[in-house]
Protein backbone atom coordinates (compact mmCIF):
# COMPACT_ATOMS: atom_id res chain seq x y z
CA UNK A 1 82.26 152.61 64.93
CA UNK A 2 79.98 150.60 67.00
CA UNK A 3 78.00 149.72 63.54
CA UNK A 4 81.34 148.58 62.20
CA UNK A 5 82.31 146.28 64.98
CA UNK A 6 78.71 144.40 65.07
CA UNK A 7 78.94 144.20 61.28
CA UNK A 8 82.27 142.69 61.61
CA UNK A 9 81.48 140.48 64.93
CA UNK A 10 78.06 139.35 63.17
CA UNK A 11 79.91 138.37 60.07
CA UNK A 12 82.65 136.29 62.02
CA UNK A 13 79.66 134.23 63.25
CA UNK A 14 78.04 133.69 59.85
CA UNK A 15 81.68 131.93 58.75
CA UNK A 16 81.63 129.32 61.77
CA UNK A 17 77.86 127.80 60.76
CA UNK A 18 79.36 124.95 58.92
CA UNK A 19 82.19 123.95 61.34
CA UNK A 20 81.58 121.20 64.10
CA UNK A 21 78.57 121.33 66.45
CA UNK A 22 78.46 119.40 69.96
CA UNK A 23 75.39 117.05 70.92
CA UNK A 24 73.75 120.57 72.42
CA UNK A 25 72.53 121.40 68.76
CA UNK A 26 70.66 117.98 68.94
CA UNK A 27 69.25 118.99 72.54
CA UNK A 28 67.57 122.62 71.30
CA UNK A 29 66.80 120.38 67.79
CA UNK A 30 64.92 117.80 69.86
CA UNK A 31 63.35 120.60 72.24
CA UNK A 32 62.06 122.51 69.20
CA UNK A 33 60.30 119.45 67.85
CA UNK A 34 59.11 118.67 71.94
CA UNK A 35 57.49 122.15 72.19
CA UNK A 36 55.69 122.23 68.98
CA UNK A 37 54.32 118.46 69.05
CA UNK A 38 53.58 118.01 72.83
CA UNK A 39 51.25 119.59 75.22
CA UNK A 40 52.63 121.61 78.27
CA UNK A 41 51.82 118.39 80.64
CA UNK A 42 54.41 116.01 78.38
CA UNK A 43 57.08 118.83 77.99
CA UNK A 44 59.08 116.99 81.34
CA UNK A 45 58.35 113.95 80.91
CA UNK A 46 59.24 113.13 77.39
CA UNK A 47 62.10 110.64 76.97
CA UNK A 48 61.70 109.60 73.49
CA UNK A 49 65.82 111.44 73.05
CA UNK A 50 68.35 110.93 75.73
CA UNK A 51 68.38 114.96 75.95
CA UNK A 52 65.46 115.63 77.66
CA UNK A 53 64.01 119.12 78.47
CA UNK A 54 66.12 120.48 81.34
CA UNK A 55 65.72 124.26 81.45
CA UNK A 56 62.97 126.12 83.16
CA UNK A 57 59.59 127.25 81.85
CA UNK A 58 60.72 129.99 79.84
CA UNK A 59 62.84 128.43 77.97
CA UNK A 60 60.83 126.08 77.06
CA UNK A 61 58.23 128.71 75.82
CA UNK A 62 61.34 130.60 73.53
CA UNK A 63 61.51 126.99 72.31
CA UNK A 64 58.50 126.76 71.21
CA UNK A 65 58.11 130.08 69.61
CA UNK A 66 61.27 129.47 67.89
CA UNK A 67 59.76 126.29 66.52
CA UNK A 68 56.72 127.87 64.88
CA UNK A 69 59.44 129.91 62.56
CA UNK A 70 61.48 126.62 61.90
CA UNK A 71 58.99 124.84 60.30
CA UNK A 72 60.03 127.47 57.38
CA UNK A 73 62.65 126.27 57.05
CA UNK A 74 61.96 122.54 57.34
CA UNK A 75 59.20 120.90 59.18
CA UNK A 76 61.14 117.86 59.63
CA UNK A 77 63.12 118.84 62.26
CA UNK A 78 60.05 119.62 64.28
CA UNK A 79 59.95 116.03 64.21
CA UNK A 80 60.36 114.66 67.59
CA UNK A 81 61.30 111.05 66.60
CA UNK A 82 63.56 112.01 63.44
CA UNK A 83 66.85 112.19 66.13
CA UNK A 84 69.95 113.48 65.33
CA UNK A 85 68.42 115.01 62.84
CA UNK A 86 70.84 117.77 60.93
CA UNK A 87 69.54 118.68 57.55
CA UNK A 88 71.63 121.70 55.49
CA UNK A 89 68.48 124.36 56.70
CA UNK A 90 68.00 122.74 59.76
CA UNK A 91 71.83 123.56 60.53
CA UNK A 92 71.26 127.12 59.10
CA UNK A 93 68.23 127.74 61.09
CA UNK A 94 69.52 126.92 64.06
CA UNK A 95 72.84 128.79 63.37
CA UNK A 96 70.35 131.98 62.75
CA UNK A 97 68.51 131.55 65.63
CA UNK A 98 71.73 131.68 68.01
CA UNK A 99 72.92 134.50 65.90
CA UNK A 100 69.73 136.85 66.03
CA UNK A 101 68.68 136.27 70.07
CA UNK A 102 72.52 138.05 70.02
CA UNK A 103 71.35 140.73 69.26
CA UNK A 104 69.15 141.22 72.77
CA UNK A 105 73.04 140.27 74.10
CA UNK A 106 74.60 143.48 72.16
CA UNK A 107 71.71 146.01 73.46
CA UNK A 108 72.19 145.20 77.10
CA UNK A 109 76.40 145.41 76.61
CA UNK A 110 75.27 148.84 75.47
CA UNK A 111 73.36 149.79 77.47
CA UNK A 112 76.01 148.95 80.44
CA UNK A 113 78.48 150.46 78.12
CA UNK A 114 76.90 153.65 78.14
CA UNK A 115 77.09 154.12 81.58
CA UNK A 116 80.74 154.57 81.52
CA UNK A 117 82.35 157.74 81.39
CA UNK A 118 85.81 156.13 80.39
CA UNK A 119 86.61 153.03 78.05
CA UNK A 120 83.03 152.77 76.91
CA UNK A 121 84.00 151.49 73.40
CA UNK A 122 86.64 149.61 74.81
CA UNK A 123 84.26 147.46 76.95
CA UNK A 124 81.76 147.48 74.59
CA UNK A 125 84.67 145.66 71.80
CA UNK A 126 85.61 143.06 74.64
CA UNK A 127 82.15 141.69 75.72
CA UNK A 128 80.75 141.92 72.13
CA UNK A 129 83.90 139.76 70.91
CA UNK A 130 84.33 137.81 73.81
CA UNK A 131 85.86 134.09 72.53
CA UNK A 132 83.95 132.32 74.91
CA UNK A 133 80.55 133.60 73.46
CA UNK A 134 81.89 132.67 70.19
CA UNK A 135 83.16 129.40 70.83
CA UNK A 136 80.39 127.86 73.24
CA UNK A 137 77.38 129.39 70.99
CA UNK A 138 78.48 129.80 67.92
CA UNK A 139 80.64 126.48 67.50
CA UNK A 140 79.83 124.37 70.32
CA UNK A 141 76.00 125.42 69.88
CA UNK A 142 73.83 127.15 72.98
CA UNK A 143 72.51 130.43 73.99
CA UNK A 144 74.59 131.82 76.20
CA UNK A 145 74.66 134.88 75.11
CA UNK A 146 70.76 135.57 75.08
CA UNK A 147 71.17 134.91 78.58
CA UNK A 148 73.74 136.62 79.62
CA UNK A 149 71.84 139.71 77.41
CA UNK A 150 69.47 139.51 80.16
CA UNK A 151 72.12 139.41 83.31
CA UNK A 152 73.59 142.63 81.83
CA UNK A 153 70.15 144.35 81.41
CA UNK A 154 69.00 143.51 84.95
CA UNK A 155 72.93 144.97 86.18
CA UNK A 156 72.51 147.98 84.18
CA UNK A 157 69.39 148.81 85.69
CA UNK A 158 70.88 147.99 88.71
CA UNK A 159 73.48 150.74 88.65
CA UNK A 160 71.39 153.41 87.30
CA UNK A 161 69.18 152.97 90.60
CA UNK A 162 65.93 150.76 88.44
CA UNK A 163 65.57 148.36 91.55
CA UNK A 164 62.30 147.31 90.27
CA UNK A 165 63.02 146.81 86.70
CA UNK A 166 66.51 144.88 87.85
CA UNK A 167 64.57 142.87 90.38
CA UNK A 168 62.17 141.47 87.43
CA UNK A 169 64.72 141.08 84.80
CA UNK A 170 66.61 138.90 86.98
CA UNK A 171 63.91 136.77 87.80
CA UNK A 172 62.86 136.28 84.17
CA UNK A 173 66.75 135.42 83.52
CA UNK A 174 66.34 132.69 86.44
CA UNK A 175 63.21 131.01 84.30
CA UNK A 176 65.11 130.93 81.56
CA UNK A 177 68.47 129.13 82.96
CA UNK A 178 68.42 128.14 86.57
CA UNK A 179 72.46 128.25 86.89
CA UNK A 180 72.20 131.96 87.43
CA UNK A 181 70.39 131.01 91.09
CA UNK A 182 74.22 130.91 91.80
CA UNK A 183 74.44 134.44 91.92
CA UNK A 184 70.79 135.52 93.44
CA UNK A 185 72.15 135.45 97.24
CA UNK A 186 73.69 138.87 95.87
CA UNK A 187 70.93 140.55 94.24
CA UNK A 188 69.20 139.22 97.40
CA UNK A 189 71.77 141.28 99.72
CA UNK A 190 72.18 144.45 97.83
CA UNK A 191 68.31 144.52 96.95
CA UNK A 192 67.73 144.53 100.88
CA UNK A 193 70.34 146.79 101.64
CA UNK A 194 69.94 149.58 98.69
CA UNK A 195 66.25 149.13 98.72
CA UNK A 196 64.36 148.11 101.05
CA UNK A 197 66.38 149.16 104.42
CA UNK A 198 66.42 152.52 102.59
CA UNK A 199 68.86 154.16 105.32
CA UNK A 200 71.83 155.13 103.82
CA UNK A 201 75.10 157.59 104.01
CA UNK A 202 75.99 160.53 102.41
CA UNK A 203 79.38 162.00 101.94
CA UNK A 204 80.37 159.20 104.23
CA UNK A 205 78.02 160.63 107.16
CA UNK A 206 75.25 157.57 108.28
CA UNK A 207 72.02 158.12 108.86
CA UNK A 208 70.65 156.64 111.42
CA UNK A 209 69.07 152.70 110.99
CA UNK A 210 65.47 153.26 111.05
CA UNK A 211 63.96 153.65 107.84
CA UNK A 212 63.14 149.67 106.74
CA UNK A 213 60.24 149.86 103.50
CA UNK A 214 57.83 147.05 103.91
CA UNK A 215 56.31 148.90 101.12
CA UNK A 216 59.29 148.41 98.88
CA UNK A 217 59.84 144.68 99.73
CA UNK A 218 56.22 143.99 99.17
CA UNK A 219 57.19 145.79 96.01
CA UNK A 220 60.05 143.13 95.36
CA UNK A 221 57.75 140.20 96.68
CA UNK A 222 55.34 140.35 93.83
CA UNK A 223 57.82 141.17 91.52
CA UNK A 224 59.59 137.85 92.00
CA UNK A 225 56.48 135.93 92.59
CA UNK A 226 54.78 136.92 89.93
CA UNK A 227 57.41 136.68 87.27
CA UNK A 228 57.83 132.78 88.85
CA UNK A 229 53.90 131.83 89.10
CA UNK A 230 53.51 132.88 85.53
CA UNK A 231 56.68 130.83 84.75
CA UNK A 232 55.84 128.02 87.10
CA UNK A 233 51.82 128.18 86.79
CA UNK A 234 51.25 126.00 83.68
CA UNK A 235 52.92 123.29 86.02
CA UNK A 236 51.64 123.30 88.94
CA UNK A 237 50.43 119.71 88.73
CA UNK A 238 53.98 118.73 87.22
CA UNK A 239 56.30 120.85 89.82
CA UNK A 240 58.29 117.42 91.38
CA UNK A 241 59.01 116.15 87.61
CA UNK A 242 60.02 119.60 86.64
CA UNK A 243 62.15 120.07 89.47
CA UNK A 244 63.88 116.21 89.23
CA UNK A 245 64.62 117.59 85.63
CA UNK A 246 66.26 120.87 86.75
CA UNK A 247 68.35 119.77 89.66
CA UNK A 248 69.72 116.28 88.33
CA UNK A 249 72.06 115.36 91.31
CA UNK A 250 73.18 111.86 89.95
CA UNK A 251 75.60 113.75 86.81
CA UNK A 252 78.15 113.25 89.46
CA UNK A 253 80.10 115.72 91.05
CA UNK A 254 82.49 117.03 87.77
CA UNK A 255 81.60 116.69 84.26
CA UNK A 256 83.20 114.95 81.76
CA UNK A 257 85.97 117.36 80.91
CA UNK A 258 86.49 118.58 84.60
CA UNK A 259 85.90 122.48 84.65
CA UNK A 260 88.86 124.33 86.25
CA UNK A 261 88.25 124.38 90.06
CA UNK A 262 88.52 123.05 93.05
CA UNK A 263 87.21 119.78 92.19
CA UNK A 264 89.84 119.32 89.51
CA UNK A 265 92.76 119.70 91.82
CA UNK A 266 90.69 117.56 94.60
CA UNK A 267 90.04 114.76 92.05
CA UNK A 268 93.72 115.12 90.23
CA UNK A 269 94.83 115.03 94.19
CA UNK A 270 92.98 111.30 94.54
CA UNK A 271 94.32 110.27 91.48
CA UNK A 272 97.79 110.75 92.59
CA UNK A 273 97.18 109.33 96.01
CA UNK A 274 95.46 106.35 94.19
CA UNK A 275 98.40 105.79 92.43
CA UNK A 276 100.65 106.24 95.20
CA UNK A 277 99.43 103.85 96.71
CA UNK A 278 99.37 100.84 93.78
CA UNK A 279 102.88 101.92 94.08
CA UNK A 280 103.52 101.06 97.79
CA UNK A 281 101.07 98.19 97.34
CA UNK A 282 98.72 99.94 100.05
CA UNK A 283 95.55 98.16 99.14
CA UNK A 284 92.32 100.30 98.36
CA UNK A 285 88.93 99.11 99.78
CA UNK A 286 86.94 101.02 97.20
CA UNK A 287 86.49 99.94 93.50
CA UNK A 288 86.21 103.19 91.40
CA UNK A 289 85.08 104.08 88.21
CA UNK A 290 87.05 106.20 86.02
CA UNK A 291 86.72 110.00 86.35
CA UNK A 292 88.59 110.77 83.24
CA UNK A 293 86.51 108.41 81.09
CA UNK A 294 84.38 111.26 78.83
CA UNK A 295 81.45 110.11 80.90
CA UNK A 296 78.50 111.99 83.00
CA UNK A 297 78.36 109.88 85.96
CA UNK A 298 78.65 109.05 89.99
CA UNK A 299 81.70 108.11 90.85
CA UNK A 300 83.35 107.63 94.31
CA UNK A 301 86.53 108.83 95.11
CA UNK A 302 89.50 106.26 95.88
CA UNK A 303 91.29 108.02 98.66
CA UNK A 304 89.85 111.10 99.53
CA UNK A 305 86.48 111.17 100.86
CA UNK A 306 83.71 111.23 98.40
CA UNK A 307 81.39 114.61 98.13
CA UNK A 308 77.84 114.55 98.09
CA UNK A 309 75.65 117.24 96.55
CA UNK A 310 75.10 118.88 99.80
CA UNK A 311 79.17 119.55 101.03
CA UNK A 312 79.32 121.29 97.62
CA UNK A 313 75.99 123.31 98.40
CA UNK A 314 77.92 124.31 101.88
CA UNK A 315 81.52 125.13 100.84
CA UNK A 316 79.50 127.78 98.14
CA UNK A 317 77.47 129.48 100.56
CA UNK A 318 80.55 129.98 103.10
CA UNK A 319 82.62 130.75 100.15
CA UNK A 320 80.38 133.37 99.43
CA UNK A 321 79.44 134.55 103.13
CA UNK A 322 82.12 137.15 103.94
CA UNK A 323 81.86 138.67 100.32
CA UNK A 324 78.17 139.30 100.99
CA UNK A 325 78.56 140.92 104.31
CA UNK A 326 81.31 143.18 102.86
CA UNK A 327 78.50 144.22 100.28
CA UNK A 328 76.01 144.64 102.97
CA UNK A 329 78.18 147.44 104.55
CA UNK A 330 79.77 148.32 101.27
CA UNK A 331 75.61 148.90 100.10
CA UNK A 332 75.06 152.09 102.65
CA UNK A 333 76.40 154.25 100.78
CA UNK A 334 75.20 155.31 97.55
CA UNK A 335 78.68 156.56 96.68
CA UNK A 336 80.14 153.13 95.63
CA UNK A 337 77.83 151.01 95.96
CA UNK A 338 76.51 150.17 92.39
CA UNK A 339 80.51 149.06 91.20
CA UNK A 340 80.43 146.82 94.69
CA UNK A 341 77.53 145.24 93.47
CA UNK A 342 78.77 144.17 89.99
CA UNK A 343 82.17 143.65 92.11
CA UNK A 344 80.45 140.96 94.23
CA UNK A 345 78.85 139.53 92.04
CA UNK A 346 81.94 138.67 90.02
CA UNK A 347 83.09 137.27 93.60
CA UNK A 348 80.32 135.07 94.21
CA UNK A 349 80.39 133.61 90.20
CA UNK A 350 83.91 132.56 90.93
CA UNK A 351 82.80 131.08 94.15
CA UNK A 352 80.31 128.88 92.55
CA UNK A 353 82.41 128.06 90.15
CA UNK A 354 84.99 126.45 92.48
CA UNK A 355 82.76 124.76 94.59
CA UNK A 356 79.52 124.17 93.24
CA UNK A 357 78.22 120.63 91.99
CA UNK A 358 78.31 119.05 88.07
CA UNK A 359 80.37 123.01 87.36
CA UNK A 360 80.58 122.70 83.58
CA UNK A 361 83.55 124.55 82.28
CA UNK A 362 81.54 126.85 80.14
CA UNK A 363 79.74 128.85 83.65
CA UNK A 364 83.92 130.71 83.42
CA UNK A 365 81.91 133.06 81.62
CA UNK A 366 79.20 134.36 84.60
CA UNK A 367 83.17 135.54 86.20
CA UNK A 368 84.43 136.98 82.70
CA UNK A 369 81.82 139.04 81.48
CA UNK A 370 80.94 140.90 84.90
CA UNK A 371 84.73 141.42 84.90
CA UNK A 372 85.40 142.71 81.34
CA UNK A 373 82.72 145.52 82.49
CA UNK A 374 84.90 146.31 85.13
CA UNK A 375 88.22 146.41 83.93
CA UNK A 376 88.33 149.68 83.22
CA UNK A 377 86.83 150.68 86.30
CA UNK A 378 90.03 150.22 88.68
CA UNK A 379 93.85 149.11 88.25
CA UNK A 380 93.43 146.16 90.27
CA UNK A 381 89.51 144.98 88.09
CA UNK A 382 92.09 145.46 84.95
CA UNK A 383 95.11 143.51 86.09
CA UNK A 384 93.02 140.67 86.84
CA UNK A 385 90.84 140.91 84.22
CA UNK A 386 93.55 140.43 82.02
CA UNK A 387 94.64 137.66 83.74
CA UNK A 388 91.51 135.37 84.40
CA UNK A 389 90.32 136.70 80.77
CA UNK A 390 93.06 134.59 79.51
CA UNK A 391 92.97 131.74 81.65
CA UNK A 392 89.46 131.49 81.66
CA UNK A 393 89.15 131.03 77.54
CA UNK A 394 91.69 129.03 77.24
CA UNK A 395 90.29 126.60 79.49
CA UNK A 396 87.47 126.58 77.12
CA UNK A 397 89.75 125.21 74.17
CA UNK A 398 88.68 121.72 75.14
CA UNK A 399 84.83 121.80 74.50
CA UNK A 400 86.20 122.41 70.30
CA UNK A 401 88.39 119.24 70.16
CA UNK A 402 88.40 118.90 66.77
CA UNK A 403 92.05 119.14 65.11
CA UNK A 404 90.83 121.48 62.65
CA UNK A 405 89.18 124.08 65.22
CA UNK A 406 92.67 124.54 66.81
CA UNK A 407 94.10 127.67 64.85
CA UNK A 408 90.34 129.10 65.35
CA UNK A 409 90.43 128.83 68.98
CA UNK A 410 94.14 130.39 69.41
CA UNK A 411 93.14 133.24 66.78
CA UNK A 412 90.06 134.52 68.43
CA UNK A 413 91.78 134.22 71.97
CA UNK A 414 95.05 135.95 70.56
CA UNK A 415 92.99 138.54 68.88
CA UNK A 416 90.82 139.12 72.07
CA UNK A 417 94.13 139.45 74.12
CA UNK A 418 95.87 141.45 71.74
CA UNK A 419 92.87 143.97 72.12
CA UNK A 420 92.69 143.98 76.13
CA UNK A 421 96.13 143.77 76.89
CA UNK A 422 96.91 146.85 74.14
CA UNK A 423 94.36 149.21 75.46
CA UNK A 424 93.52 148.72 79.20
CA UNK A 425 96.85 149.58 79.99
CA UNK A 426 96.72 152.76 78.79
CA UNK A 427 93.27 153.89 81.19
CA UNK A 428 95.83 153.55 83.90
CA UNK A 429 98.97 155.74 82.64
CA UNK A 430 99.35 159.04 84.63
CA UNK A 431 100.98 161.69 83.29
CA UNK A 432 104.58 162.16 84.77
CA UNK A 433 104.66 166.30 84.50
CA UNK A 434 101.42 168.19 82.61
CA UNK A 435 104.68 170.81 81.57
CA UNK A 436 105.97 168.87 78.91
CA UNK A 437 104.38 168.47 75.48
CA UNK A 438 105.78 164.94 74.90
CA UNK A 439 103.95 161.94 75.93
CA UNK A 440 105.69 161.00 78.75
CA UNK A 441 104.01 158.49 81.44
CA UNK A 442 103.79 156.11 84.38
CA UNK A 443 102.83 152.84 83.20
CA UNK A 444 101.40 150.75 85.65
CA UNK A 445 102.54 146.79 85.29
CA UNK A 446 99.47 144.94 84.89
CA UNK A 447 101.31 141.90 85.51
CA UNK A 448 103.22 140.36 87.95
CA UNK A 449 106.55 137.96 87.37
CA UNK A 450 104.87 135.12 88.79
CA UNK A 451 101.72 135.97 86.29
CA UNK A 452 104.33 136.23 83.47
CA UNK A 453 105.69 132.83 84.56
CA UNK A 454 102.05 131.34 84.52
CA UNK A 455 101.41 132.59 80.42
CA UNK A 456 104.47 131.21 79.70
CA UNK A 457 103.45 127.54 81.66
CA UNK A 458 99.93 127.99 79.58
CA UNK A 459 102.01 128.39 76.47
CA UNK A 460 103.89 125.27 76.88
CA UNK A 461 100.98 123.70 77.51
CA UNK A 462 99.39 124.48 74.46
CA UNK A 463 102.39 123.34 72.31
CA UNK A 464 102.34 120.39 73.98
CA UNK A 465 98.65 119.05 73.82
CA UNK A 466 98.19 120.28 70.04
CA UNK A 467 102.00 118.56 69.08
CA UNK A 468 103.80 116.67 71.46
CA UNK A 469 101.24 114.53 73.11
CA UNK A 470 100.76 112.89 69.65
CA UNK A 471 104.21 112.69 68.49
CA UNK A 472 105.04 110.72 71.36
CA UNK A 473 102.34 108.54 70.69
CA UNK A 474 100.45 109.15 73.72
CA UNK A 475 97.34 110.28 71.99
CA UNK A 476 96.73 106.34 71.82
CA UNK A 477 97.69 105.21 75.13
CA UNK A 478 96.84 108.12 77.42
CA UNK A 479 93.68 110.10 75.46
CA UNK A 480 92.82 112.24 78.50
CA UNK A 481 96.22 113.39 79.47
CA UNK A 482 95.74 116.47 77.51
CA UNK A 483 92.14 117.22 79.30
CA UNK A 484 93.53 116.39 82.37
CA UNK A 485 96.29 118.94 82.44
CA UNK A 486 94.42 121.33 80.75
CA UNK A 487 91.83 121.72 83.72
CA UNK A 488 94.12 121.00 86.74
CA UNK A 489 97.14 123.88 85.39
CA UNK A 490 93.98 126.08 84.30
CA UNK A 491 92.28 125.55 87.88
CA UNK A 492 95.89 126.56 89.26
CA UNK A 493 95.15 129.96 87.84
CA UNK A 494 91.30 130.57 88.45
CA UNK A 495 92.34 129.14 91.84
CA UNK A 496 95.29 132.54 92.00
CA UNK A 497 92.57 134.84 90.67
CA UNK A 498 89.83 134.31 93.10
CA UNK A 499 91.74 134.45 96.09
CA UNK A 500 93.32 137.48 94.75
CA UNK A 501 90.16 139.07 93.51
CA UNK A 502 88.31 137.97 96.82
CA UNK A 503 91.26 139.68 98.87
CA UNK A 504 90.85 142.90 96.83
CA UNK A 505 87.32 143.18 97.49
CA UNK A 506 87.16 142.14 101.23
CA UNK A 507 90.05 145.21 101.60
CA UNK A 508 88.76 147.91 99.15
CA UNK A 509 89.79 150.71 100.42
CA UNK A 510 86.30 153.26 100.05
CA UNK A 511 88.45 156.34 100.93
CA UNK A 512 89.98 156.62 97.87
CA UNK A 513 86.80 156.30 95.94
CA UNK A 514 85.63 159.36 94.13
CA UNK A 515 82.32 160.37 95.21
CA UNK A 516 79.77 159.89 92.31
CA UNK A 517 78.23 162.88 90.47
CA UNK A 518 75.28 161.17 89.24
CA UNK A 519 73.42 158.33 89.56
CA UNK A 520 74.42 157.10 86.73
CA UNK A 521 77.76 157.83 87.42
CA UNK A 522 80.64 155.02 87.27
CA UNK A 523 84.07 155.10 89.25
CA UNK A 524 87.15 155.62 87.89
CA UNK A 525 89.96 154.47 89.89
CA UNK A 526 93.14 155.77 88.05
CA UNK A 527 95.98 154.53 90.46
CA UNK A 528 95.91 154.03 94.14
């Protein structure tokens, strides 16, 4: 079965190579040709393309050793002036290239798969057809799901108790793509708390607090440090260019299409104020630029005070504080503490999501793949699974704006809903008598009426940016009205799901945890 569903998966991805790519095929095109034609000391500071190398060291390496099998396939695209370049192999080469690093994706989802004693296929189907894989790597054009191959190995060793090995995946994940620093304040916390203050409880009886391994975190230390002076290293004489490359504050605080969070309602907020006030004729001192203009920039805000890289930094980190002291306690005893881990970290993805700076819309999926693990882990991981699962894609729907993409997009989020919302349900159905031979259950809702009234807002939504918008003509006057509502109703929901998914963490109650039989050993929370 799990043959079949790669075979079928794989194959989907093979039909999407000639549909529309985004200017990121251009980026990795131009990064392939910067690799192989430039030494190590121009690699950040080449500017002869507008998309200059942005990603950390190992990237760049998996760039270059990516390049040396392109030239295969045609040596002019290893040409660093010939930009924009898109020959028919040069297409199909980098199509293949996204499609076989999946591969590394679909051994760590089985790997965390396997650790499952319930709904192990089932998990393994949802993150090995997630839409938002599809559509950002596969259409759009990245490598998210390389990445995220490596996130899932370091969690699985996680869970099975492989601090070590965890430790160092994660670090080599954070030289590839420095987004996922965003999450390290909980590998940080648990890493501390399962492994190097080693006291812990048993059976729910503590031990007492006296048993902190300098041994172990030395352990950890050159791990980490290691893993980043290899990275790192070649650059030493480079590190402030490399680092003004990897943390460009002047993209502004949203990106183009603003990514469902807090920003979106705080700039659709000023826009309304703005406008408020044109009508009142309450003059504004400050001369703004557009936010909804398709452009990367700085902008200041016209009513509400402006943020600076540095509120955002805050607001995340206090976001994130109470979830990480709940995982501090949470991470004394070994009875629950692995699902806590992958719990919080879901918590503290959302966080950064809502607050952090420049959020593009695509980092939904550090929340939604965490989460699909866990959904059939506990009643309340599946009803909001299924919930942010389909909020979370469809707010995705606007990085494929082409016309023709549109029954693409609603078939491989229908199909992916059909599949979670037909077979999660059923983990959670307790027999009502185990007397009768009939099948005859409690269902538990997985969703609530005000829920139900949100799908049916996001539905309306839908029919009106793909129909009415342009049959009232608006598509010509008001472009961005469609983007705009997409993010600000979509924000309204991510908004619902991580307060609600923050509250259920903060309150889990541990007594009604089952007590694990081996390390390896996952939850399995039928109803509470």
């Amino acid at each position: 079965m799990i043959t079949q569903i790669i075979f079928i998966v794989t194959g989907i991805k093979f039909l999407f190579m000639p549909l529309y790519r985004s200017t990121d095929f251009e980026v990795h095109r131009n990064w392939l040709a910067i690799t192989h034609n430039r030494s190590i000391e121009q690699w950040y500071f080449d500017t002869t393309s507008e998309w200059t190398l942005d990603y950390p060291p190992f990237f760049a390496w998996l760039e270059l050793g990516i390049s040396h099998v392109a030239k295969f396939f045609d040596p002019e695209m290893l040409r660093v002036e010939n930009l924009n370049y898109a020959s028919d192999m040069t297409v199909l080469f980098q199509r293949l290239s996204v499609i076989m690093l999946d591969f590394f994706y679909i051994y760590s989802v089985k790997r965390c798969s396997d650790l499952l004693d319930n709904g192990k296929l089932l998990v393994f189907v949802l993150l090995v057809s997630n839409p938002g894989l599809i559509m950002v790597d596969h259409i759009h054009f990245q490598y998210n799901g390389f990445l995220f191959g490596l996130l899932l190995l370091s969690v699985s060793h996680m869970i099975t108790g492989n601090f070590l090995k965890s430790a160092f995946w994660f670090a080599v994940l954070l030289n590839f793509k420095h987004i996922f620093l965003y999450i390290a304040p909980v590998y940080v916390v648990y890493l501390m708390r399962a492994y190097c203050f080693t006291v812990s409880s048993v059976d729910g009886v503590h031990t007492p607090w006296n048993s902190y391994s300098i041994t172990n975190f030395i352990k950890l230390a050159i791990i980490v440090v290691t893993v980043f002076g290899i990275s790192f290293g070649p650059f030493i004489r480079q590190l402030p260019q490399l680092f003004s490359r990897l943390f460009p504050f002047k993209r502004g605080l949203c990106h183009a299409y603003w990514a469902p969070n807090f920003w979106a309602l705080y700039n659709f907020c000023d826009k309304v104020l703005q406008h408020l006030c044109a009508a009142f004729g309450i003059k504004i001192p400050r001369n703004v630029a557009s936010m909804t203009g398709g452009l990367v920039q700085e902008f200041e805000h016209a009513v509400l005070p402006t943020i600076k890289p540095n509120v955002t930094f805050l607001l995340t980190v206090l976001s994130m504080m109470p979830a990480l002291v709940k995982l501090w306690h949470l991470g004394a005893d070994r009875r629950y503490r692995n699902m806590s881990f992958v719990r919080c970290l879901t918590v503290c993805a959302t966080c950064s999501f809502m607050f952090g700076w420049h959020v593009h819309e695509k980092a939904i999926l550090l929340v939604l793949i965490p989460l699909s693990f866990l959904s059939v882990l506990g009643v309340d991981d599946a009803k909001l699974f299924l919930f942010a699962t389909t909020v979370g894609h469809y707010s995705l729907f606007p990085l494929l704006y082409e016309r023709n993409l549109t029954p693409i997009k609603i078939l491989l989020l229908l199909t992916h809903c059909a599949v979670a919302f037909s077979y999660i349900p059923g983990l959670y159905e307790v027999p009502k008598t185990k007397k009768t031979r009939r099948r005859d259950v409690i269902i538990v809702p997985m969703m609530t009426c005000v829920e139900m009234l949100y799908f049916y807002g996001l539905l309306m939504l839908c029919v009106y940016e793909n129909v009415i918008h342009s049959l009232l003509g608006l598509d010509k006057t008001l472009p961005f009205l469609p983007l705009m509502m997409t993010s600000v109703y979509c924000s309204l929901g991510v908004f619902y799901f991580w307060v609600s998914y923050y509250h259920y963490f903060l309150t889990f109650n541990v007594s009604s945890v089952p007590i694990f039989k081996a390390p390896r050993s996952m939850e399995y929370q039928k109803v509470k």
